[in-house]
Every structure is written in C-alpha cells, then in structure tokens.
PDB file of N, CA and C in Angstrom:
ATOM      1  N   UNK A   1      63.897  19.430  -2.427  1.00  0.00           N
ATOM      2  CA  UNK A   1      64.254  20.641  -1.701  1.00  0.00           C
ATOM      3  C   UNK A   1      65.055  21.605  -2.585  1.00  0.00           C
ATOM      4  N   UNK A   2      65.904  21.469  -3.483  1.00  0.00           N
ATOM      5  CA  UNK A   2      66.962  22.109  -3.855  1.00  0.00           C
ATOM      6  C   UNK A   2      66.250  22.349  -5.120  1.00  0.00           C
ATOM      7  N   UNK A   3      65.027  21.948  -5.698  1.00  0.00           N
ATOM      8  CA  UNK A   3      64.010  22.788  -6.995  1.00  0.00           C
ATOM      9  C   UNK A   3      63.207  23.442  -6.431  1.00  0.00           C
ATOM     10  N   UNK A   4      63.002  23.850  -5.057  1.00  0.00           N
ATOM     11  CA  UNK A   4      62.102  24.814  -4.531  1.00  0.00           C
ATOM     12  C   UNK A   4      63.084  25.591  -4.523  1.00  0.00           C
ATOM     13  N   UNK A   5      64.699  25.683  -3.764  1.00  0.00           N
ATOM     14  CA  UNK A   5      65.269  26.626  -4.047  1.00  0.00           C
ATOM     15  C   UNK A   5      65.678  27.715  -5.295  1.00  0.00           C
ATOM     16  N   UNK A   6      65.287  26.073  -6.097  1.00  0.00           N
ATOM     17  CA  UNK A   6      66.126  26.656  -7.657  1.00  0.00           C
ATOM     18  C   UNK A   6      64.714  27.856  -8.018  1.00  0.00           C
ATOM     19  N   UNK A   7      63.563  27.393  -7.777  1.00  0.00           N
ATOM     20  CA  UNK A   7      62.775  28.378  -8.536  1.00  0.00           C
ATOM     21  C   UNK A   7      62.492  29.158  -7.505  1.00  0.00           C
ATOM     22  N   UNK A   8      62.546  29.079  -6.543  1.00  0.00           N
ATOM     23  CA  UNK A   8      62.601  30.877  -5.948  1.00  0.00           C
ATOM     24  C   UNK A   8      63.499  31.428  -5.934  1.00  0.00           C
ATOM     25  N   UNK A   9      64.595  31.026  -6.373  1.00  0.00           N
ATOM     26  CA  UNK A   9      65.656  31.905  -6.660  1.00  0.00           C
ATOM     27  C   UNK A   9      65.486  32.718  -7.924  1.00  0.00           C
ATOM     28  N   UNK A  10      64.974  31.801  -9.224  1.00  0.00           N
ATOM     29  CA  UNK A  10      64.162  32.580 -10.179  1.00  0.00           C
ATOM     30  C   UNK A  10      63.397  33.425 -10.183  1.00  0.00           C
ATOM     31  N   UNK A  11      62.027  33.356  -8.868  1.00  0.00           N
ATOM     32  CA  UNK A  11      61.261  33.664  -9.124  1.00  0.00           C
ATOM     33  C   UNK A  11      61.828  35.494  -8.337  1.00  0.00           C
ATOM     34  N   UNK A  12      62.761  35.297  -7.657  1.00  0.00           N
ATOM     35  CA  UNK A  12      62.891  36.693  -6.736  1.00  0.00           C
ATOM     36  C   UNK A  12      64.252  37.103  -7.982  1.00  0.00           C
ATOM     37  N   UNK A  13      64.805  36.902  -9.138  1.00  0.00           N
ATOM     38  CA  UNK A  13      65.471  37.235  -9.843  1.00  0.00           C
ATOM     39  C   UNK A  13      64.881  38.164 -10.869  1.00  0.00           C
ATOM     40  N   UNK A  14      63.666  37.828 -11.315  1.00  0.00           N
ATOM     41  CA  UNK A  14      62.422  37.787 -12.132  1.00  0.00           C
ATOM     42  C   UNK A  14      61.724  38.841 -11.746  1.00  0.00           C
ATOM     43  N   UNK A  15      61.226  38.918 -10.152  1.00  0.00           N
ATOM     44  CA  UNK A  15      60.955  40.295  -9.373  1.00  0.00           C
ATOM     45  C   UNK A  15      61.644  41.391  -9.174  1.00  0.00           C
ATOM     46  N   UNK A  16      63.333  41.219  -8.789  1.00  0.00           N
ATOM     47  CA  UNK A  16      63.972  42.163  -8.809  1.00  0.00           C
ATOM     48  C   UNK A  16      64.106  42.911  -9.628  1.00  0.00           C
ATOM     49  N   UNK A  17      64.313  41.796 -10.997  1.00  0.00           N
ATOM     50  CA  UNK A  17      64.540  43.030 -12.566  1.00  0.00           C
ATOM     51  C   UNK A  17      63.370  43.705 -12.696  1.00  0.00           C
ATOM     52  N   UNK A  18      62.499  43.409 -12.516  1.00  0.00           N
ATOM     53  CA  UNK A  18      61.389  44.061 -12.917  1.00  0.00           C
ATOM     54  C   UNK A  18      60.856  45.402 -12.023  1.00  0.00           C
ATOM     55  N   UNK A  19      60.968  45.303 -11.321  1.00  0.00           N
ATOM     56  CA  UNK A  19      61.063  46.577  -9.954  1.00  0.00           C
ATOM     57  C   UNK A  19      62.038  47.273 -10.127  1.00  0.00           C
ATOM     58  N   UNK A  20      63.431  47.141 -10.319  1.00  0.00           N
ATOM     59  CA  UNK A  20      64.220  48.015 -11.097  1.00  0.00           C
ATOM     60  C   UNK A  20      64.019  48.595 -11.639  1.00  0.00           C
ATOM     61  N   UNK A  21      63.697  47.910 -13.325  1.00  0.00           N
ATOM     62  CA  UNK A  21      63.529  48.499 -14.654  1.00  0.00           C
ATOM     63  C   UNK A  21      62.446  49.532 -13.988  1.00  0.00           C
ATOM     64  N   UNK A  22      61.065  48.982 -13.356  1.00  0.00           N
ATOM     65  CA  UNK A  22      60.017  50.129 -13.275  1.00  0.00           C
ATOM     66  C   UNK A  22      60.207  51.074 -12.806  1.00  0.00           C
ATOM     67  N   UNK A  23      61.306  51.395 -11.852  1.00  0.00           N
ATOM     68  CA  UNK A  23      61.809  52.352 -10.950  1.00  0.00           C
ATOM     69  C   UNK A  23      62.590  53.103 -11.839  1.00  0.00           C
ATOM     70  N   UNK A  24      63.682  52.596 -12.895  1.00  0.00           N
ATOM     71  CA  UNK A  24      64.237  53.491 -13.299  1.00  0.00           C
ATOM     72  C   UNK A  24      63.813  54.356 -14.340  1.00  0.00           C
ATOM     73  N   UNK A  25      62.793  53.034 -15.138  1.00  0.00           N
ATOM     74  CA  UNK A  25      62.057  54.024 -16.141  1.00  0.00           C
ATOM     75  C   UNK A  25      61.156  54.826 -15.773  1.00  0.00           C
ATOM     76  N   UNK A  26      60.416  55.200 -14.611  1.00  0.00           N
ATOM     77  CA  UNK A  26      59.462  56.066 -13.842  1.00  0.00           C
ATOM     78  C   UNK A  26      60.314  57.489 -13.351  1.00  0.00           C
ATOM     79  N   UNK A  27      61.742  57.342 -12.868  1.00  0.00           N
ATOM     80  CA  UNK A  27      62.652  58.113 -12.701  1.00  0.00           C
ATOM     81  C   UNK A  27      62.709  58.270 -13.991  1.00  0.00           C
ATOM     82  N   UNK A  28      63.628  57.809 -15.123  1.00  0.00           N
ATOM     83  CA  UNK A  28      63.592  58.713 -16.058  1.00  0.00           C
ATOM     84  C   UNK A  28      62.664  59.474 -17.054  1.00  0.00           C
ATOM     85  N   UNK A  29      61.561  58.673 -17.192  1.00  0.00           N
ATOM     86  CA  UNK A  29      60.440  59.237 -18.203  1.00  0.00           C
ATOM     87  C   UNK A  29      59.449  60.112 -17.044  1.00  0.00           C
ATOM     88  N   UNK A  30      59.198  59.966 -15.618  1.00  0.00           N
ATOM     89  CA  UNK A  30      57.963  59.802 -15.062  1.00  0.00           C
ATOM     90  C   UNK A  30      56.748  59.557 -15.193  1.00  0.00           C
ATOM     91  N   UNK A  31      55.952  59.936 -15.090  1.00  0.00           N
ATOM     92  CA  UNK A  31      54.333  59.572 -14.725  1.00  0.00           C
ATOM     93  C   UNK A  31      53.763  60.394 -15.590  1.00  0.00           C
ATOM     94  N   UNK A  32      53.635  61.764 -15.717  1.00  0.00           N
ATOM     95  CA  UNK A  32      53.091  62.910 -16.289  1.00  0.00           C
ATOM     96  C   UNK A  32      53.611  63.389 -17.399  1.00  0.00           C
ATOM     97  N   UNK A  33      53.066  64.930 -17.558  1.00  0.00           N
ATOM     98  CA  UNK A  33      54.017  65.895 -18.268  1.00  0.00           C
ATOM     99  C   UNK A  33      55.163  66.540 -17.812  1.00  0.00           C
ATOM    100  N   UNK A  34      56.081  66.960 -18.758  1.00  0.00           N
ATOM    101  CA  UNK A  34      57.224  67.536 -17.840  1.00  0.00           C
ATOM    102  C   UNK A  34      56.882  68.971 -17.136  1.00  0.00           C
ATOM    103  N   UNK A  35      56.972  68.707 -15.888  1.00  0.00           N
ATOM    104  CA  UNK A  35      56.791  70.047 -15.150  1.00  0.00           C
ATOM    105  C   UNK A  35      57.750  70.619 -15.275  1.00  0.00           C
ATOM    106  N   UNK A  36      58.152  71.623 -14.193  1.00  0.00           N
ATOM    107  CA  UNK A  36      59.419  72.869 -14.148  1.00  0.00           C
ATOM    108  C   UNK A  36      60.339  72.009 -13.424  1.00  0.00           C
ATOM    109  N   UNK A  37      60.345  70.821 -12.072  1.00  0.00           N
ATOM    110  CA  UNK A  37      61.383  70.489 -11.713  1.00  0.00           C
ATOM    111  C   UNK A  37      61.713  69.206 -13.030  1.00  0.00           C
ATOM    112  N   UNK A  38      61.458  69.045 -13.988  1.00  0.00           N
ATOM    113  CA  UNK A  38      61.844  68.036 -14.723  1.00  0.00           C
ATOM    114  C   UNK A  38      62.022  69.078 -15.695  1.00  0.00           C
ATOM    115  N   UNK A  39      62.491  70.143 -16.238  1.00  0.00           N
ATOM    116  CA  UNK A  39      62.644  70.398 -17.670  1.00  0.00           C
ATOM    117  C   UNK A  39      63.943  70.964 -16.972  1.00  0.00           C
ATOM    118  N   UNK A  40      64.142  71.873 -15.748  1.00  0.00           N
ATOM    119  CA  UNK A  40      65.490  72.449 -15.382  1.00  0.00           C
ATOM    120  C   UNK A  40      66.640  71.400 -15.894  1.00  0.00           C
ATOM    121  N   UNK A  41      66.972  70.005 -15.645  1.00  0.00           N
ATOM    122  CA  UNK A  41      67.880  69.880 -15.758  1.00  0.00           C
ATOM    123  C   UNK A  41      68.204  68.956 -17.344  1.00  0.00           C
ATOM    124  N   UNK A  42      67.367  69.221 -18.030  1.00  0.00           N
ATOM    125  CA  UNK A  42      67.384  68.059 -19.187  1.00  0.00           C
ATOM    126  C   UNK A  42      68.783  68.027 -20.281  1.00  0.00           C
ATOM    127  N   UNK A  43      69.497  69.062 -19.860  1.00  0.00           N
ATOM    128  CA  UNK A  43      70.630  68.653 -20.527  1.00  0.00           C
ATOM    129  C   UNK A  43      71.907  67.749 -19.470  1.00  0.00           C
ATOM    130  N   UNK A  44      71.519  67.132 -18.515  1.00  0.00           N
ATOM    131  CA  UNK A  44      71.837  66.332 -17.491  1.00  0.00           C
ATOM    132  C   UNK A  44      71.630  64.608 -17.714  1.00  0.00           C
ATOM    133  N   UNK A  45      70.468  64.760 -17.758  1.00  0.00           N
ATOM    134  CA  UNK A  45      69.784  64.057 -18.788  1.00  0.00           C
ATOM    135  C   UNK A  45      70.596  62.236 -19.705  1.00  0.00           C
ATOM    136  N   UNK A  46      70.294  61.084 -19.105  1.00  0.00           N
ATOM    137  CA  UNK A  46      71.035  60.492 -19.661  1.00  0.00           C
ATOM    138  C   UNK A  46      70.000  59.369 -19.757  1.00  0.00           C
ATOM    139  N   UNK A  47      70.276  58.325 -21.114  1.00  0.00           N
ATOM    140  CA  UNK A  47      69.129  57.521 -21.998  1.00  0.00           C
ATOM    141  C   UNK A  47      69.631  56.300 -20.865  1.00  0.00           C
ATOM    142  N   UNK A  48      68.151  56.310 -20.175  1.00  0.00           N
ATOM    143  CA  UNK A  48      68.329  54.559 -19.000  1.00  0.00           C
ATOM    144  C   UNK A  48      68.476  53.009 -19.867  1.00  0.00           C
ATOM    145  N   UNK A  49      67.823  53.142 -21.135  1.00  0.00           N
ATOM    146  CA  UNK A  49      68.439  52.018 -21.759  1.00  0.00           C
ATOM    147  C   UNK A  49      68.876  51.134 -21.819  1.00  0.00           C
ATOM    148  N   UNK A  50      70.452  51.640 -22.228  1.00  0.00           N
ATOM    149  CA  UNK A  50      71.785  50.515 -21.908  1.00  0.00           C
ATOM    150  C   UNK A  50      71.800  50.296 -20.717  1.00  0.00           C
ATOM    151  N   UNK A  51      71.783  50.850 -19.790  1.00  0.00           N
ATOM    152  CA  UNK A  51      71.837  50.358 -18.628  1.00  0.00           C
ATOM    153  C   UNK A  51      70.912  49.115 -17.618  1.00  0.00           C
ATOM    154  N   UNK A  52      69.404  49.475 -18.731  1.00  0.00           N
ATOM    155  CA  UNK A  52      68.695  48.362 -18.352  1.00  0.00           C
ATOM    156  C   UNK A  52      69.205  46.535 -18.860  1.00  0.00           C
ATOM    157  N   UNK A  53      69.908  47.434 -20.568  1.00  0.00           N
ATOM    158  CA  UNK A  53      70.217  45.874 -21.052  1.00  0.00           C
ATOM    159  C   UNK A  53      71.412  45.368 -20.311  1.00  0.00           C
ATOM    160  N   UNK A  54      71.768  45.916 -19.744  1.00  0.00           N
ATOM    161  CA  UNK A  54      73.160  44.937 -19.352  1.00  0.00           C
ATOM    162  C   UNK A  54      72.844  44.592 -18.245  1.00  0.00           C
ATOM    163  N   UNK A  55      71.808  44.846 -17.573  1.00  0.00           N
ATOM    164  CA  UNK A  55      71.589  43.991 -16.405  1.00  0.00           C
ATOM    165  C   UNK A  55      70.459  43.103 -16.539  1.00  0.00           C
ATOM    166  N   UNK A  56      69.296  43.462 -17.377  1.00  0.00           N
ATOM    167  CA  UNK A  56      68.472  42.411 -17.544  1.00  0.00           C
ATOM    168  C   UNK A  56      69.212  41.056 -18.653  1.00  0.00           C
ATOM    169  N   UNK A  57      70.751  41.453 -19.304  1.00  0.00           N
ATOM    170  CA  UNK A  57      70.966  40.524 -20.042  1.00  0.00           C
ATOM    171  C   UNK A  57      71.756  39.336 -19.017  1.00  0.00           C
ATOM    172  N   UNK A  58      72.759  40.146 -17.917  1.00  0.00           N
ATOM    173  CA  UNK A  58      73.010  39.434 -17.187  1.00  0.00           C
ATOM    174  C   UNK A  58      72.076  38.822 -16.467  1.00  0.00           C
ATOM    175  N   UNK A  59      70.809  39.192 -15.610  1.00  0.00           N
ATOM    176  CA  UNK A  59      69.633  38.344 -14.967  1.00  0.00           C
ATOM    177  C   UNK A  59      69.330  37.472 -15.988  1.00  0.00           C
ATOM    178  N   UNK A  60      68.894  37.762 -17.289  1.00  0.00           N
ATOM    179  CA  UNK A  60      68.601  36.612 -17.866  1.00  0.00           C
ATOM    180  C   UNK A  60      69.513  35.379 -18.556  1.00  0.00           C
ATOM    181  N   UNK A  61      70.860  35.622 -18.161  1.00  0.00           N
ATOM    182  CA  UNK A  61      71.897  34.753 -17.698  1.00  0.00           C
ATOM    183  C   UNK A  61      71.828  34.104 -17.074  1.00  0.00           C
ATOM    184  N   UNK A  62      72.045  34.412 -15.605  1.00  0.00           N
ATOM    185  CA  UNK A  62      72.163  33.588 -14.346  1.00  0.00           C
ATOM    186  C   UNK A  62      70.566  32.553 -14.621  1.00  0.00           C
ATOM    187  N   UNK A  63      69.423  33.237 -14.952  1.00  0.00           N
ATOM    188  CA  UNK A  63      68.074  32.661 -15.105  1.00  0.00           C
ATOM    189  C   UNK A  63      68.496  31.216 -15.985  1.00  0.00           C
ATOM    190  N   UNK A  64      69.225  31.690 -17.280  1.00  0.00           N
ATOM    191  CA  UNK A  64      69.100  30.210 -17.972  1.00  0.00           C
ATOM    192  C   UNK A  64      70.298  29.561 -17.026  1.00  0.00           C
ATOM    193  N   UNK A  65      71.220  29.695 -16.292  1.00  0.00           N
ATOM    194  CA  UNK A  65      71.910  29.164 -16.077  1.00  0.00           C
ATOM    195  C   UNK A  65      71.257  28.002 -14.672  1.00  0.00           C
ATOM    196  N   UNK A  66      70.711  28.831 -13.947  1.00  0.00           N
ATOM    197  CA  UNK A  66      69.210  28.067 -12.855  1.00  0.00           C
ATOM    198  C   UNK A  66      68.614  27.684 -13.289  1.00  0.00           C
ATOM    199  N   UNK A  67      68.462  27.476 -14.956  1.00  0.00           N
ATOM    200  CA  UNK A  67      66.945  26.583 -15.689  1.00  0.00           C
ATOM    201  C   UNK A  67      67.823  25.415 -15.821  1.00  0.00           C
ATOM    202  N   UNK A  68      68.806  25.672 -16.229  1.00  0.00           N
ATOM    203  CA  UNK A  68      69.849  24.382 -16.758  1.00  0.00           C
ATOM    204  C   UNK A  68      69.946  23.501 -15.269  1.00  0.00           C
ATOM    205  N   UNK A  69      70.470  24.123 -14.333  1.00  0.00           N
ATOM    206  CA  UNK A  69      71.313  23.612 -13.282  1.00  0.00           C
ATOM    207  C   UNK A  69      69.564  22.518 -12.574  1.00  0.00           C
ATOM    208  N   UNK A  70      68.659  23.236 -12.798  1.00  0.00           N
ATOM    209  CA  UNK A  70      67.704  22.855 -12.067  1.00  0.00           C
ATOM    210  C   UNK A  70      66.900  21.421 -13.068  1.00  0.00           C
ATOM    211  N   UNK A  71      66.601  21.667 -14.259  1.00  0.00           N
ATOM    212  CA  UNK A  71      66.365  20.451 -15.587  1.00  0.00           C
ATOM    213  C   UNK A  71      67.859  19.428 -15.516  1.00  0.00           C
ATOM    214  N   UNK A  72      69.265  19.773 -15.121  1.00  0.00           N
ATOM    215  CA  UNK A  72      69.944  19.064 -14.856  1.00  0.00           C
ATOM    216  C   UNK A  72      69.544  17.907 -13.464  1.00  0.00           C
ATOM    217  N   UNK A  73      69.306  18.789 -12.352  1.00  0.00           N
ATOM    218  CA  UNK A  73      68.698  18.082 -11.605  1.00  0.00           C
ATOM    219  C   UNK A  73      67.859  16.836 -11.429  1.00  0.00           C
ATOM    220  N   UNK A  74      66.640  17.383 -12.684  1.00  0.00           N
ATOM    221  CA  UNK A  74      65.579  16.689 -12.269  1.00  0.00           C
ATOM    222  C   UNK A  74      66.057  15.339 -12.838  1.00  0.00           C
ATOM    223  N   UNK A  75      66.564  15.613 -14.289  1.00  0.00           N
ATOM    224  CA  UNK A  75      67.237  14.376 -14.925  1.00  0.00           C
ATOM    225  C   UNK A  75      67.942  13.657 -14.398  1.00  0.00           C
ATOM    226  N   UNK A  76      68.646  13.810 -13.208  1.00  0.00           N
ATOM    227  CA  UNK A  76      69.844  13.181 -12.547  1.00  0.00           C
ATOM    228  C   UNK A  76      68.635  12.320 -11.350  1.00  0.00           C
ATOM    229  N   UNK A  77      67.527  13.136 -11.143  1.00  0.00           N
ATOM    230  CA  UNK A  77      66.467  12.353  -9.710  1.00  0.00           C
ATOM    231  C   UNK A  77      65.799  11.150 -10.696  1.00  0.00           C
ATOM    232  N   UNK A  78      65.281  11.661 -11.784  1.00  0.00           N
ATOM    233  CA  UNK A  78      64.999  10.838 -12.535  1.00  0.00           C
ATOM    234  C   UNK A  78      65.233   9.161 -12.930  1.00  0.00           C
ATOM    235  N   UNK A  79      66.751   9.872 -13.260  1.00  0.00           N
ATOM    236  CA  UNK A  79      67.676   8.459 -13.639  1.00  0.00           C
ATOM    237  C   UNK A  79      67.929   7.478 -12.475  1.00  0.00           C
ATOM    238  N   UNK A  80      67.860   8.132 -11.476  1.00  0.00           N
ATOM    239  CA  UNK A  80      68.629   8.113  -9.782  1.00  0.00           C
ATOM    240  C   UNK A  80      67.390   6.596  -9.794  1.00  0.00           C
ATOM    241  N   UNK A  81      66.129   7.369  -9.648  1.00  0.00           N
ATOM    242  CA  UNK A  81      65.249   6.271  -9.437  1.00  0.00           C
ATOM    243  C   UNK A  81      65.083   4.917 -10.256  1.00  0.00           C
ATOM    244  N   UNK A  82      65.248   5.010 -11.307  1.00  0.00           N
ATOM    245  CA  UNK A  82      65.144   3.885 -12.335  1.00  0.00           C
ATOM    246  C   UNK A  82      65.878   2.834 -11.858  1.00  0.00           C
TER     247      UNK A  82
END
C-alpha cells in the first residue's frame, strides 16, 4: 500500500512540474510572433528561468528523497520476509 502511495506521489510531482514549466514558458515566450499586446510591455519583461530551476531543483529533491524512502521500503519488506 504505502509504494502505491510512494509512486503516485511521484507520479503527480512529475505532472505538476511539468504543467508549470509549460505554462510559464508559454506565458513568457508564447505560441507565435510577437504581436502589439506582447511588444508594449517588453521592458517589464523578466527571464522565467531561474525561477523554473529552483523549483524543478527542489521537485527533483523531494523526488529522490521518495525514491530513497520508497527502495528503503522495499528492502526493509524484503528482509522482513526472509
């Protein structure tokens, strides 16, 4: 029970960053060329970037930290049985 939790907790960690990142980089770069409501404010204008790394570095934190906690697991069911 508690490795089904562990990997959907991954797996909706994994989804979130990624729907983010696409959202913010679609907001900042968009889809097209720059029209007139995207060139008005470009000295406003700020690089999404860093902001992606510090949160995909933290998600991919907590991620190894649920790979560990969960391979800790299995080793402990493992041994349990022997």
């Amino acid at each position: 029970m508690m490795r089904k939790i562990f990997w959907f907790l991954m797996i909706v960690i994994v989804v979130a960053l990624t729907v983010r990142d696409y959202t913010i980089l679609m907001d900042a770069y968009g889809s097209g060329p720059p029209y007139y409501g995207r060139t008005t404010n470009m000295d406003k204008w700020t690089n999404p970037w860093p902001q992606l790394m510090v949160i995909n570095v933290l998600g991919i934190a907590v991620l190894g930290f649920l790979a560990h906690r969960l391979q800790a697991l299995t080793l402990h069911n493992r041994h349990k049985r022997r």
